[in-house]
N, C-alpha and C. Protein backbone atom coordinates (compact mmCIF):
# COMPACT_ATOMS: atom_id res chain seq x y z
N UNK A 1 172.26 101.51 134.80
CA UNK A 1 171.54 100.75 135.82
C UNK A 1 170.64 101.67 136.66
N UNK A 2 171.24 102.93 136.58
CA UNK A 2 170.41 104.20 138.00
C UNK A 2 170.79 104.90 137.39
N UNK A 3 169.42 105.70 137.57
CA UNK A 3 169.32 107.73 136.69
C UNK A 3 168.66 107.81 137.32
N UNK A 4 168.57 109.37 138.11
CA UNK A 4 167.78 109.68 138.67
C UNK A 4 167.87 111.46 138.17
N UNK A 5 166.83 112.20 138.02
CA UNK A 5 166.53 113.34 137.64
C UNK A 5 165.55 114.10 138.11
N UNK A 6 166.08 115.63 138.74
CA UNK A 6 165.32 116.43 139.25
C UNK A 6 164.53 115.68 141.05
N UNK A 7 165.15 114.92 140.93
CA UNK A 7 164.78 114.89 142.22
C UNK A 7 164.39 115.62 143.91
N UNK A 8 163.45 115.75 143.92
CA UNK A 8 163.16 117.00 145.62
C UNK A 8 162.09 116.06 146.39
N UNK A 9 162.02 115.97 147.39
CA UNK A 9 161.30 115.28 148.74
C UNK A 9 160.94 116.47 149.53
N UNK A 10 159.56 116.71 149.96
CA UNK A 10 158.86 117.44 150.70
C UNK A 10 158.64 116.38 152.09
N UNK A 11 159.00 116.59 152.82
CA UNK A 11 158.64 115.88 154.13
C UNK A 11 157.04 116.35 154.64
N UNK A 12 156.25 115.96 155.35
CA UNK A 12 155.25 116.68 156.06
C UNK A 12 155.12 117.92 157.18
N UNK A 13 154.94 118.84 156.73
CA UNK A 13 155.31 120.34 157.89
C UNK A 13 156.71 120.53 157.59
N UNK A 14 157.46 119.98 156.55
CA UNK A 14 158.86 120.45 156.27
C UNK A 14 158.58 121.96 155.51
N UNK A 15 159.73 123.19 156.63
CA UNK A 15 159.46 123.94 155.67
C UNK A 15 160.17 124.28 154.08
N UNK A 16 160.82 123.57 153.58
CA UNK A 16 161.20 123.76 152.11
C UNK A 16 161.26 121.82 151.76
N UNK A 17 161.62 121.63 150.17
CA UNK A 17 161.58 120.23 149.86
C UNK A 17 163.29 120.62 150.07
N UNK A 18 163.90 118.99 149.86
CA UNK A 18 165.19 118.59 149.69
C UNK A 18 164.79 118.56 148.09
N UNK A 19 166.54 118.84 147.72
CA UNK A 19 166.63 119.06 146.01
C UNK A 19 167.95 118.46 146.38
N UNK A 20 167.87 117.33 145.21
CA UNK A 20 169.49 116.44 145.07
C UNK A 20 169.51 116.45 143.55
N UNK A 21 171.50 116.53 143.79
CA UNK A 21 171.46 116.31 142.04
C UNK A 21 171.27 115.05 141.27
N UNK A 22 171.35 115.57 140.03
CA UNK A 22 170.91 114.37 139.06
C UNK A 22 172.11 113.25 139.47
N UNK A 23 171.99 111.82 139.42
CA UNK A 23 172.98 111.06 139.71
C UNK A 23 172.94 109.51 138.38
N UNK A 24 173.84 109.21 137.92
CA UNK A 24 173.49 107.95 137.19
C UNK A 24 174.70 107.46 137.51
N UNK A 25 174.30 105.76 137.58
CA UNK A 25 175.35 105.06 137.35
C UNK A 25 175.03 103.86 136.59
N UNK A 26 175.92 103.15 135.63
CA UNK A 26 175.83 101.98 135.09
C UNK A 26 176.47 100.78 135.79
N UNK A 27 176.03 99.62 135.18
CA UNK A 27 176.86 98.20 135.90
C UNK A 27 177.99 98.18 136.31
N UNK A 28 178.81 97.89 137.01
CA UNK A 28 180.29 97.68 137.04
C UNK A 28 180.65 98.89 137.79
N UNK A 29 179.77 99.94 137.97
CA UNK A 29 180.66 101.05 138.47
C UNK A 29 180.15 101.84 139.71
N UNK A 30 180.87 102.60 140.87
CA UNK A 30 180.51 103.01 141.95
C UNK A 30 180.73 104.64 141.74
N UNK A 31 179.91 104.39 142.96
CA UNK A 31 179.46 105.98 143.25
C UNK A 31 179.36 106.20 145.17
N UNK A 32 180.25 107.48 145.27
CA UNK A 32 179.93 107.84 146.69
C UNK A 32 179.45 108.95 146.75
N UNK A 33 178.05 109.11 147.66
CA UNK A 33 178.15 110.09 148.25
C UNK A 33 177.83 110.15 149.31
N UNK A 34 178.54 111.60 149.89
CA UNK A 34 178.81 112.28 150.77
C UNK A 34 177.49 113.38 151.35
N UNK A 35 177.30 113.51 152.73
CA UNK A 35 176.77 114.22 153.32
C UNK A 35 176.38 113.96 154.63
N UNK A 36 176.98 116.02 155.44
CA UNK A 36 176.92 115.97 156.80
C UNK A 36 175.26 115.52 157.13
N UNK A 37 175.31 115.25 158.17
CA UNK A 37 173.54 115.26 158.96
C UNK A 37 172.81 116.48 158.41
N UNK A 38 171.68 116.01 158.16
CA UNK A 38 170.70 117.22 157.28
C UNK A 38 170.61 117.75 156.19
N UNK A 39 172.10 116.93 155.07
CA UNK A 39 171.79 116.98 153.88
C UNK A 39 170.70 116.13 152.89
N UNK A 40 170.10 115.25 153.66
CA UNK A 40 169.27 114.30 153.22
C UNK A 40 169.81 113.13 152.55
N UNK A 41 171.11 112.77 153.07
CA UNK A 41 171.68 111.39 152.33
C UNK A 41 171.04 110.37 152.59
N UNK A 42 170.16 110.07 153.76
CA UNK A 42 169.39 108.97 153.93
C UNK A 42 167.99 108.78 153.48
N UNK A 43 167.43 110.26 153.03
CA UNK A 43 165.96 110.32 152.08
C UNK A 43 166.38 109.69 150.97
N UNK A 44 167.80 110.25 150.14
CA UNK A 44 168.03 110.23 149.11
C UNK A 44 168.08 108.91 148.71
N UNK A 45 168.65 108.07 149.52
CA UNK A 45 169.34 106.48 149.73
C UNK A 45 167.54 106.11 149.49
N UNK A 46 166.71 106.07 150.13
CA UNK A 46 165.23 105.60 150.49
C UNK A 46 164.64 106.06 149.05
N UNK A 47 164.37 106.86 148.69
CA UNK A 47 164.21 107.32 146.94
C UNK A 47 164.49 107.06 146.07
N UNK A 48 166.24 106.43 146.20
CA UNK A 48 166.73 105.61 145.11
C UNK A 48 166.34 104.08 145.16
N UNK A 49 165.86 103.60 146.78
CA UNK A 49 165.99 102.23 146.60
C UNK A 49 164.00 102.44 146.69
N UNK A 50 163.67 102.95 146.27
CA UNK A 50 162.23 102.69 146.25
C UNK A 50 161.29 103.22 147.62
N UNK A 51 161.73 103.64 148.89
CA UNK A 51 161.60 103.03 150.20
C UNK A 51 160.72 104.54 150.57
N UNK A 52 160.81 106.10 149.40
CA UNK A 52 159.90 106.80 149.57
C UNK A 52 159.66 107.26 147.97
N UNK A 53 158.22 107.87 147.93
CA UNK A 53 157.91 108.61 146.64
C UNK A 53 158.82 109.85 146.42
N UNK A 54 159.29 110.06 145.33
CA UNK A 54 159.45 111.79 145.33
C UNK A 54 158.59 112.75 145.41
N UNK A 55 158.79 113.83 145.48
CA UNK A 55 157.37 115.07 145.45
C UNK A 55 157.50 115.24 144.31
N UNK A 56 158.83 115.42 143.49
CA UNK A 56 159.43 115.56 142.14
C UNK A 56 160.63 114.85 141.65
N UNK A 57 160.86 114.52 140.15
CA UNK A 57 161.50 114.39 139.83
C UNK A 57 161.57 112.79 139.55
N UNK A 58 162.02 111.82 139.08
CA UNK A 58 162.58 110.49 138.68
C UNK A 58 163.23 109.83 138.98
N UNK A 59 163.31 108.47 139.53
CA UNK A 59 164.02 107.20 139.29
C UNK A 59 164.07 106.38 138.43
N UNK A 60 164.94 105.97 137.70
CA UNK A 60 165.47 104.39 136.82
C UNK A 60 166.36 103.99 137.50
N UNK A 61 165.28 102.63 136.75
CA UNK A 61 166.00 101.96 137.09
C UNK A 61 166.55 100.26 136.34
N UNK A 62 167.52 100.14 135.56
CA UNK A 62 167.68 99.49 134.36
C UNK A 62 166.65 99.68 133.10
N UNK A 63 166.41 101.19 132.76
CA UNK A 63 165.65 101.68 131.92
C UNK A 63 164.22 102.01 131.87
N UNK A 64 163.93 101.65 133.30
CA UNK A 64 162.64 101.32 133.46
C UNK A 64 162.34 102.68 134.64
N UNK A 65 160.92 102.82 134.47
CA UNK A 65 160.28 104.03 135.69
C UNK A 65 160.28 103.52 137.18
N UNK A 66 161.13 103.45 137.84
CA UNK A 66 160.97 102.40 139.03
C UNK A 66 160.08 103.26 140.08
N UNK A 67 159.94 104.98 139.91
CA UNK A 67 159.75 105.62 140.93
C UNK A 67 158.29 105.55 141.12
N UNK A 68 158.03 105.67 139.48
CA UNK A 68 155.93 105.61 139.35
C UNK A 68 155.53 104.30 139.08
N UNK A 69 156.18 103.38 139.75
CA UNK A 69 155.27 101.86 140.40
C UNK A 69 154.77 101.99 141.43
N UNK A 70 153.89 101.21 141.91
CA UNK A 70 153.24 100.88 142.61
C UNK A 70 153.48 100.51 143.96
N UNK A 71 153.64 100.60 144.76
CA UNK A 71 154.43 100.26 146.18
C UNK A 71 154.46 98.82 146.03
N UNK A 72 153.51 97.69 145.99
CA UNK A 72 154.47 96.91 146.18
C UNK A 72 155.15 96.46 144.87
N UNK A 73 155.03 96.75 143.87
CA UNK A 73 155.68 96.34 142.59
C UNK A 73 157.09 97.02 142.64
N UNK A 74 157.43 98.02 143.54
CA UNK A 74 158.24 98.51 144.09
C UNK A 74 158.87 97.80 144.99
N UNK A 75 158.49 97.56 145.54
CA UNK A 75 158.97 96.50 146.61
C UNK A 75 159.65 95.24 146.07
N UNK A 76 159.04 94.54 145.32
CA UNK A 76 159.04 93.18 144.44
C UNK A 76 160.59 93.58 143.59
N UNK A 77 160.29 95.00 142.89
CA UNK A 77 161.57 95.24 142.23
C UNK A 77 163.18 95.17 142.88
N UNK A 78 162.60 96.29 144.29
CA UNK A 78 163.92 96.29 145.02
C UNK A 78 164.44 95.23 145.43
N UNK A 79 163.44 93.79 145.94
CA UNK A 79 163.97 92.74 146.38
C UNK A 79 164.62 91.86 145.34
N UNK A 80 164.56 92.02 143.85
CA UNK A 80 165.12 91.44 142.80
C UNK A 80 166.07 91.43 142.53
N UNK A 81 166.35 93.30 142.37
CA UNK A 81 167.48 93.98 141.77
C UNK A 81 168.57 94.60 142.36
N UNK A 82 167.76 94.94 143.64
CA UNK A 82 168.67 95.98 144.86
C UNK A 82 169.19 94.54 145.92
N UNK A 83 170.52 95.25 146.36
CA UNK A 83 170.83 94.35 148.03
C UNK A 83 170.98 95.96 148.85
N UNK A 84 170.81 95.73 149.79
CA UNK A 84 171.04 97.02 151.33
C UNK A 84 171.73 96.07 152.18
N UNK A 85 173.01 97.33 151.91
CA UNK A 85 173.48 97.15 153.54
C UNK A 85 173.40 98.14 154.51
N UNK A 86 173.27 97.83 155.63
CA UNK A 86 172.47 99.04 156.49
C UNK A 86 172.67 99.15 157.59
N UNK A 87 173.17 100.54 158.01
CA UNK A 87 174.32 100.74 159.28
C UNK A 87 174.26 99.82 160.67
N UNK A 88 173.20 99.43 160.73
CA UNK A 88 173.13 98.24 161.83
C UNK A 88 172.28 97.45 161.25
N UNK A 89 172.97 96.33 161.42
CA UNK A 89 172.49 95.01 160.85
C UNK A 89 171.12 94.09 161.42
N UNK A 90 170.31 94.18 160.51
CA UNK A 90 168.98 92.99 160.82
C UNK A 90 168.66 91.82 160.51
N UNK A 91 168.92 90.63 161.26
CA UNK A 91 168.89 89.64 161.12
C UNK A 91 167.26 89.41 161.59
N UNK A 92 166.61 87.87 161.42
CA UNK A 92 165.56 86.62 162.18
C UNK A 92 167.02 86.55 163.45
N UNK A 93 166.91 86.95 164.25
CA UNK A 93 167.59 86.31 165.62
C UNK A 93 167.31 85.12 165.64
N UNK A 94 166.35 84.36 165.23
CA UNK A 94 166.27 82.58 165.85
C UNK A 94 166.72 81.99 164.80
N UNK A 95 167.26 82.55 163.39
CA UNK A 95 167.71 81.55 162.57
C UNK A 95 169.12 81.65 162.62
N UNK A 96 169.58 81.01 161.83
CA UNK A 96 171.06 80.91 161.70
C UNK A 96 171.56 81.21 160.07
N UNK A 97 172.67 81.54 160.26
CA UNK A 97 173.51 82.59 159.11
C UNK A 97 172.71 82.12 157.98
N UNK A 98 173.08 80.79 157.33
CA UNK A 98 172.99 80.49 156.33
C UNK A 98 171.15 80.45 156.06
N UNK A 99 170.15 80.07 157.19
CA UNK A 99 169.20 80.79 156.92
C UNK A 99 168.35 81.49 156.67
N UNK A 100 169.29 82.94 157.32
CA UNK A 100 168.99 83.87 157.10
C UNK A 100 169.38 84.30 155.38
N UNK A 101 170.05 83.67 155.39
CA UNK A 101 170.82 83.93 153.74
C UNK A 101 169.69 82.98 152.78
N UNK A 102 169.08 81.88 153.05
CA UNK A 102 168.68 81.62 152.15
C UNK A 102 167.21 82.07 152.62
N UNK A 103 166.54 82.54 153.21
CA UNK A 103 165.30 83.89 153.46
C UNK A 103 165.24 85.04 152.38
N UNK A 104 166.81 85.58 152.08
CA UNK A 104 167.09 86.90 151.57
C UNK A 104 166.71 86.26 150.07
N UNK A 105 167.42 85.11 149.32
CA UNK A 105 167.50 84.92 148.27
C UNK A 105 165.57 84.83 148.25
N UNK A 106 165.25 83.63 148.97
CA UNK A 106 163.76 83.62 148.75
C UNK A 106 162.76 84.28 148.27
N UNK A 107 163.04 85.75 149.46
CA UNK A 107 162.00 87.00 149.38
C UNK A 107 162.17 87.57 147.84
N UNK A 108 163.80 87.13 147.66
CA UNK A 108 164.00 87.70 146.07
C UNK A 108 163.60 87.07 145.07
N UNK A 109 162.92 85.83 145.34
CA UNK A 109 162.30 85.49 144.01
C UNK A 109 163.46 84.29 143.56
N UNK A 110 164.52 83.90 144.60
CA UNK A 110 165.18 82.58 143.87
C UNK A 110 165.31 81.79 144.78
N UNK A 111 165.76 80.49 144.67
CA UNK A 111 165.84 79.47 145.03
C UNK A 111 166.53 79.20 146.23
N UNK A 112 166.40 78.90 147.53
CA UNK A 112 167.55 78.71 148.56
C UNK A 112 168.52 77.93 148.10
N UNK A 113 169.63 78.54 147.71
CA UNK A 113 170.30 77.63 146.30
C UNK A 113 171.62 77.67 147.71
N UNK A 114 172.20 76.28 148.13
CA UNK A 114 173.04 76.49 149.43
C UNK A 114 174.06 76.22 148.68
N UNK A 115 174.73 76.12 147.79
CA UNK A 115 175.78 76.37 146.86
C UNK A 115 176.18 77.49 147.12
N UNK A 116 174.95 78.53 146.31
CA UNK A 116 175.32 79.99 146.01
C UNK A 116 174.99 80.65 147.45
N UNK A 117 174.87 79.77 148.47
CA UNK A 117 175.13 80.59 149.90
C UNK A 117 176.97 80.80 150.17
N UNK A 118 176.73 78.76 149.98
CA UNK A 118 178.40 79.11 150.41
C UNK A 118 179.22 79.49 150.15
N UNK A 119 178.61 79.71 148.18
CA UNK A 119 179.74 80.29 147.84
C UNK A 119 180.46 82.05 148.58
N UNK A 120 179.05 82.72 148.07
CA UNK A 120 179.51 84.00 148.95
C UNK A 120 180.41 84.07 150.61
N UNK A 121 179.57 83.02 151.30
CA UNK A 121 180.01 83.46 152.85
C UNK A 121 181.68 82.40 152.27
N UNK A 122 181.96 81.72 152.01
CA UNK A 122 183.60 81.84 151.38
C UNK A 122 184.48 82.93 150.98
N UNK A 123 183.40 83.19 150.35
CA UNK A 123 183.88 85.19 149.68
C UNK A 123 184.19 85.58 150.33
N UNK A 124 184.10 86.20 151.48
CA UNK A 124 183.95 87.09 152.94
C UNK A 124 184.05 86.25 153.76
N UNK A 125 185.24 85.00 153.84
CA UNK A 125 185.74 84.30 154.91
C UNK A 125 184.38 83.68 156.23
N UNK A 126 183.42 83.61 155.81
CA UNK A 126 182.35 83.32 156.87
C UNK A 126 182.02 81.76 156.49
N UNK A 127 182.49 80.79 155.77
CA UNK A 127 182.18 79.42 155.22
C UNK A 127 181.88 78.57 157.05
N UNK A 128 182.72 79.08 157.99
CA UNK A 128 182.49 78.08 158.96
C UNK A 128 181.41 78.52 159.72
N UNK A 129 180.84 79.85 159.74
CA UNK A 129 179.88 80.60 160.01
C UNK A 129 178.64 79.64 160.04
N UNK A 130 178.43 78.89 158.64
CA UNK A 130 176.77 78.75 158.01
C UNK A 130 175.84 78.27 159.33
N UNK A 131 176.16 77.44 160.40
CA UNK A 131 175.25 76.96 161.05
C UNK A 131 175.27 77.98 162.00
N UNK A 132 176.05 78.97 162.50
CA UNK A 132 175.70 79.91 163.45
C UNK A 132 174.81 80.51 163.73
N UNK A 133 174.24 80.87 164.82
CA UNK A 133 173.02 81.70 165.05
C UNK A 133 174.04 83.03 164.80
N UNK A 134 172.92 84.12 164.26
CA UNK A 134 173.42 85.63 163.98
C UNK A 134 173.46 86.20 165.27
N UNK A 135 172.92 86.04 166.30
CA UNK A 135 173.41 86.87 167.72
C UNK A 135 174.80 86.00 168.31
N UNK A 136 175.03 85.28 167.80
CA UNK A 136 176.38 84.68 168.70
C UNK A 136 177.68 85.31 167.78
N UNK A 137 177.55 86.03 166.72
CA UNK A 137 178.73 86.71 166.02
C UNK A 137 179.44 87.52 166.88
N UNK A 138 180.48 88.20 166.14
CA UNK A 138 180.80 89.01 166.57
C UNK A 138 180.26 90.77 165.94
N UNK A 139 180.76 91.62 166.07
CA UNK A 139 180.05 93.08 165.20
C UNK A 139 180.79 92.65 163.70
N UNK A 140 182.08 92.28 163.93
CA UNK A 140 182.41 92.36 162.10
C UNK A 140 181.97 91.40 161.57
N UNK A 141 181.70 90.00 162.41
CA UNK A 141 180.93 88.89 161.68
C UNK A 141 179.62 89.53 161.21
N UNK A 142 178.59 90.13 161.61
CA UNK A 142 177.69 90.16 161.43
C UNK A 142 177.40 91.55 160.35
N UNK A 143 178.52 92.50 160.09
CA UNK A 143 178.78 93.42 158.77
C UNK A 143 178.83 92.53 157.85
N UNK A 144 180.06 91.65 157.48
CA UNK A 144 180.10 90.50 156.69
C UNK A 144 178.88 89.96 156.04
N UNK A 145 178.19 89.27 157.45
CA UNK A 145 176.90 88.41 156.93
C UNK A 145 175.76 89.64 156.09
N UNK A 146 175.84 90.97 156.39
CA UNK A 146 174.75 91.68 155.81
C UNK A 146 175.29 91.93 154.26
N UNK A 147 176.86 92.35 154.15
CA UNK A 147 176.92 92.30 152.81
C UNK A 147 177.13 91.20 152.23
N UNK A 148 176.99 89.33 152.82
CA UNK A 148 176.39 88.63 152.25
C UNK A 148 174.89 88.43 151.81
N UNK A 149 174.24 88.78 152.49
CA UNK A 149 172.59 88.75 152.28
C UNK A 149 172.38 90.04 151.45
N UNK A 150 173.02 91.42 151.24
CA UNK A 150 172.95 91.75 150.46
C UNK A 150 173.20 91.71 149.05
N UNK A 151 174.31 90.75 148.76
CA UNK A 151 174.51 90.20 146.99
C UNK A 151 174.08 88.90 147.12
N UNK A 152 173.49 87.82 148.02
CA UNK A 152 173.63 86.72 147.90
C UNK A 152 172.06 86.27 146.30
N UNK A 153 171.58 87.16 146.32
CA UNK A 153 170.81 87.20 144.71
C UNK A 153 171.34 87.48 143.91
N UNK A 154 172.31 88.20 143.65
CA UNK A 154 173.19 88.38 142.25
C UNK A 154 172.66 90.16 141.89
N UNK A 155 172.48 90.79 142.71
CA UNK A 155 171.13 91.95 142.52
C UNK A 155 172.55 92.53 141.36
N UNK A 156 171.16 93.34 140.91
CA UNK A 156 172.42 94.46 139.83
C UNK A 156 173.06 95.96 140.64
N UNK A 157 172.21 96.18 141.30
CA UNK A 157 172.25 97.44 142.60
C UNK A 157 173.01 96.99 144.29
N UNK A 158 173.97 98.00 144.51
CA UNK A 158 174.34 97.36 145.42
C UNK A 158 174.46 98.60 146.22
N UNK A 159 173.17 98.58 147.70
CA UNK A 159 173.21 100.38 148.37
C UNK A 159 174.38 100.28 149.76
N UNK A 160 174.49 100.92 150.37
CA UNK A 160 175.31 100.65 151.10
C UNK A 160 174.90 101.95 152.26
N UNK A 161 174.69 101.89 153.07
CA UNK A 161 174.58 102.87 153.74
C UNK A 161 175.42 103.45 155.51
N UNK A 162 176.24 104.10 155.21
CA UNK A 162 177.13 104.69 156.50
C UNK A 162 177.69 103.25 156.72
N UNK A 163 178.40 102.44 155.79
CA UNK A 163 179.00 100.66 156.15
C UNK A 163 180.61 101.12 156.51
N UNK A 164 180.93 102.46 157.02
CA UNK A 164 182.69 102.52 157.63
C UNK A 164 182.76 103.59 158.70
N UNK A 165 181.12 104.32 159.20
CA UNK A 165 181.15 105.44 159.95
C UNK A 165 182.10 104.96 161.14
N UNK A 166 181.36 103.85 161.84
CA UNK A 166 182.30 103.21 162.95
C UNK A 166 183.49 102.63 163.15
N UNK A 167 184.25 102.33 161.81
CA UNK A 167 185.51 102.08 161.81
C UNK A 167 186.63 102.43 161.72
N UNK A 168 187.91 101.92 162.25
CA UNK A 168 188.97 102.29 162.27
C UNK A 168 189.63 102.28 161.18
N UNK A 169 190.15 103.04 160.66
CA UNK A 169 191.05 102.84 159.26
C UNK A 169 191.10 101.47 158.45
N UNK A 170 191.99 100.72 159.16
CA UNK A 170 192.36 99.24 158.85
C UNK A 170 190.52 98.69 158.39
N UNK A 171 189.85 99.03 159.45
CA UNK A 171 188.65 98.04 158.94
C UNK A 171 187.78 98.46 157.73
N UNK A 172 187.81 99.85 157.69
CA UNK A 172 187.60 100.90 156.61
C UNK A 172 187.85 99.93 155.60
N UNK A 173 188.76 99.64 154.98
CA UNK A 173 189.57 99.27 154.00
C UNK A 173 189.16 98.16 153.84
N UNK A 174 189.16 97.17 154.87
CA UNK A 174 188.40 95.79 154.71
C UNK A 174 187.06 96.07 153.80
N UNK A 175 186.23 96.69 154.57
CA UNK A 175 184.91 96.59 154.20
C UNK A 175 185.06 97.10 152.78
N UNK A 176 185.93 98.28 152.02
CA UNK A 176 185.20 98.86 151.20
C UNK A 176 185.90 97.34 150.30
N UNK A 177 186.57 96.86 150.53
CA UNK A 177 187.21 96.04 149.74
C UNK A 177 186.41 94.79 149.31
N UNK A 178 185.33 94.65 150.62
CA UNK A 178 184.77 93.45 150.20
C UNK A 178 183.35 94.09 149.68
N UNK A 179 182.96 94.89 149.86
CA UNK A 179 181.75 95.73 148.80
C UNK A 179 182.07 95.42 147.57
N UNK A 180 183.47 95.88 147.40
CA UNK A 180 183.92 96.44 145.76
C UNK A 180 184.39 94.78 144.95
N UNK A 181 184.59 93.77 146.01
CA UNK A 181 185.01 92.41 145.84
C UNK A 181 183.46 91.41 145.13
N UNK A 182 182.19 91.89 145.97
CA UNK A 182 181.05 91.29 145.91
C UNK A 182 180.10 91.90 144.48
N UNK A 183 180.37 93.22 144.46
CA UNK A 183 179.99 94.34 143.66
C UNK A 183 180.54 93.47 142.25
N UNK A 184 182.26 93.36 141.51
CA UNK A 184 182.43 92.97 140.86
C UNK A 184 182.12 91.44 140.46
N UNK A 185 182.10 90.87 141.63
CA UNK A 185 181.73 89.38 140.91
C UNK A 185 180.57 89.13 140.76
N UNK A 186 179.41 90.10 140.51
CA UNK A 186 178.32 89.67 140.03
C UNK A 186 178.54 90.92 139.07
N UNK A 187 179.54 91.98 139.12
CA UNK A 187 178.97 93.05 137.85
C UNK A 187 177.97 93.90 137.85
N UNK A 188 177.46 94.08 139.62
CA UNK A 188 176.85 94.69 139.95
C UNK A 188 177.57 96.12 140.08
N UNK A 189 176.59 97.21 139.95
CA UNK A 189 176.90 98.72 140.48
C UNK A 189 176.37 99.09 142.12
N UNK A 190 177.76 99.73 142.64
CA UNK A 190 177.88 99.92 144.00
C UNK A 190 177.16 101.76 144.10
N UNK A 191 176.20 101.96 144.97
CA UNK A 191 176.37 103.14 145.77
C UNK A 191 176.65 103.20 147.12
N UNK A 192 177.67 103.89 147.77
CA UNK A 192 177.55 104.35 149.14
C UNK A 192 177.62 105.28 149.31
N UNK A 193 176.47 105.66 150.93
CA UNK A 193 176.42 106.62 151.34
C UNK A 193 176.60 106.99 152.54
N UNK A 194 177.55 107.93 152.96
CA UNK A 194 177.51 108.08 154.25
C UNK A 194 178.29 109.98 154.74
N UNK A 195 178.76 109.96 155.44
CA UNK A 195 179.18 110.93 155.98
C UNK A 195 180.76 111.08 156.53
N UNK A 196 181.43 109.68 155.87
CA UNK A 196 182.86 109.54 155.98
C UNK A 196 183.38 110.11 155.10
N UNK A 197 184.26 110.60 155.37
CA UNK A 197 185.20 111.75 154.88
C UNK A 197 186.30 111.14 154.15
N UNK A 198 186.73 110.19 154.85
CA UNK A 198 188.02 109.14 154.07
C UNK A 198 187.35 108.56 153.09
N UNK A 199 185.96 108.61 152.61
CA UNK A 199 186.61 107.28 151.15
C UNK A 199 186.39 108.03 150.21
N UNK A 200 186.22 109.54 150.41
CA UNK A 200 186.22 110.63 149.17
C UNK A 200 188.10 110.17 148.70
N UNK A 201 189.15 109.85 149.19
CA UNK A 201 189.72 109.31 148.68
C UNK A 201 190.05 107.93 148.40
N UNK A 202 189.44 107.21 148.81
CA UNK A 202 189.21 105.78 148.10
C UNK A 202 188.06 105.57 146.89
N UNK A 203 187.66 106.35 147.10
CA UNK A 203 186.66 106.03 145.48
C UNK A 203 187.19 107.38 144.51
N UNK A 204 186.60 107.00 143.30
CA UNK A 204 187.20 108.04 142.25
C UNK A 204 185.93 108.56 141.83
N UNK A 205 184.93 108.15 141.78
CA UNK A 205 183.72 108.71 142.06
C UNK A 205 182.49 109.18 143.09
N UNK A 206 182.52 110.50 143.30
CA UNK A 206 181.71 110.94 144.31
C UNK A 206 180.67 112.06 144.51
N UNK A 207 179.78 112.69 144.90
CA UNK A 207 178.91 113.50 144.72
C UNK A 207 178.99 113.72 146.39
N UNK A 208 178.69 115.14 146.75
CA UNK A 208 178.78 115.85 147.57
C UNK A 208 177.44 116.71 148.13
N UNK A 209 176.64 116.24 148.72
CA UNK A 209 175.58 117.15 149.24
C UNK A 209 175.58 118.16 150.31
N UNK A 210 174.69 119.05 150.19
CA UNK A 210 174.42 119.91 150.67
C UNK A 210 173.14 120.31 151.39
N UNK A 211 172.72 121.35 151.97
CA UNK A 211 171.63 121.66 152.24
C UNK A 211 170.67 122.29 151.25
N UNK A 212 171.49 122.97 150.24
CA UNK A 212 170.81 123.83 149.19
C UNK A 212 171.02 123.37 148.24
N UNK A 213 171.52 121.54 147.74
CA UNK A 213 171.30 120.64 146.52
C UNK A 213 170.38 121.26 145.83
């Protein structure tokens, strides 16, 4: 589903590029990685999901060159194939859950299909949610609703970014559970990335950055 090779990012007035290792993953299967502030886990995250060019090196993405498209054909792709979840959550403030959910499917190219809304926010206990406005949640309601709007297309890619920095153990566990819950029932492949230290033992797969990747 994701290969990526030789990858390095030159920032502007940066004095050296970032160099990350090669990373692949196929359907069905996850990947963590790890890195303190300033290893570039969040360029890296933005490179894989389309969101910067490399200076060097490659993205695939389901066999395809995703990195040397076109920005918005890039764009078009990520909204197809990719869901993001993303350390603080962005909602339309004036709509409500389930509209915001059927916005996400839209932009992706399918149908506001309110079936396949409810089904998910069932998934992740949010079914009584649907008419809520997204500012009247609570913080874990509104984690929930993002990794609903993030699979609510069926994407094959599933990014995840710093989704347990702020939590307590117990909730830790929730979340990775319902990633890895949403992840399998579409057969999608999970990456997360963050700088938590605990789910180097909850996942069995992980990659470790550095400054000198």
């Amino acid at each position: 589903m994701l290969k990526t090779e030789g990858l390095r990012y030159q920032y502007q007035g940066g004095d050296a590029a970032l160099a990350f290792p090669d990373l692949r993953l196929d359907k069905g299967e996850e990947l963590l990685l790890l890195g303190a502030s300033g290893t570039g886990k969040t360029t890296l995250l933005h490179l894989v999901a389309g969101m910067r060019t490399p200076t060097a090196g490659t993205v695939e993405l389901a066999g395809s060159a995703f990195s040397t498209l076109p920005t918005a054909e890039r764009d078009r792709t990520r909204g197809k194939h990719m869901g993001m979840v993303f350390q603080t959550a962005h909602f339309v403030r004036s709509l409500t859950v389930g509209e915001n959910l059927a916005l996400a499917r839209s932009l992706a190219g399918c149908s506001p299909d309110e079936a396949a809304i409810k089904t998910v926010l069932g998934d992740l206990g949010l079914a009584h949610k649907w008419d809520a406005r997204v500012d009247a949640l609570s913080v874990g309601e509104q984690q929930r609703v993002s990794i609903a709007r993030a699979v609510v297309h069926g994407p094959g890619l599933i990014l995840a970014d710093e989704p347990t920095s702020a939590l307590d153990d117990a909730n830790t566990d929730a979340v990775l559970t319902l990633l890895r819950g949403q992840a399998d029932r579409t057969g999608a492949a999970l990456l997360i990335v963050t700088h938590d230290q605990r789910l180097k033992d909850r996942m069995s797969q992980h990659v470790a950055l550095n400054p000198t990747s």
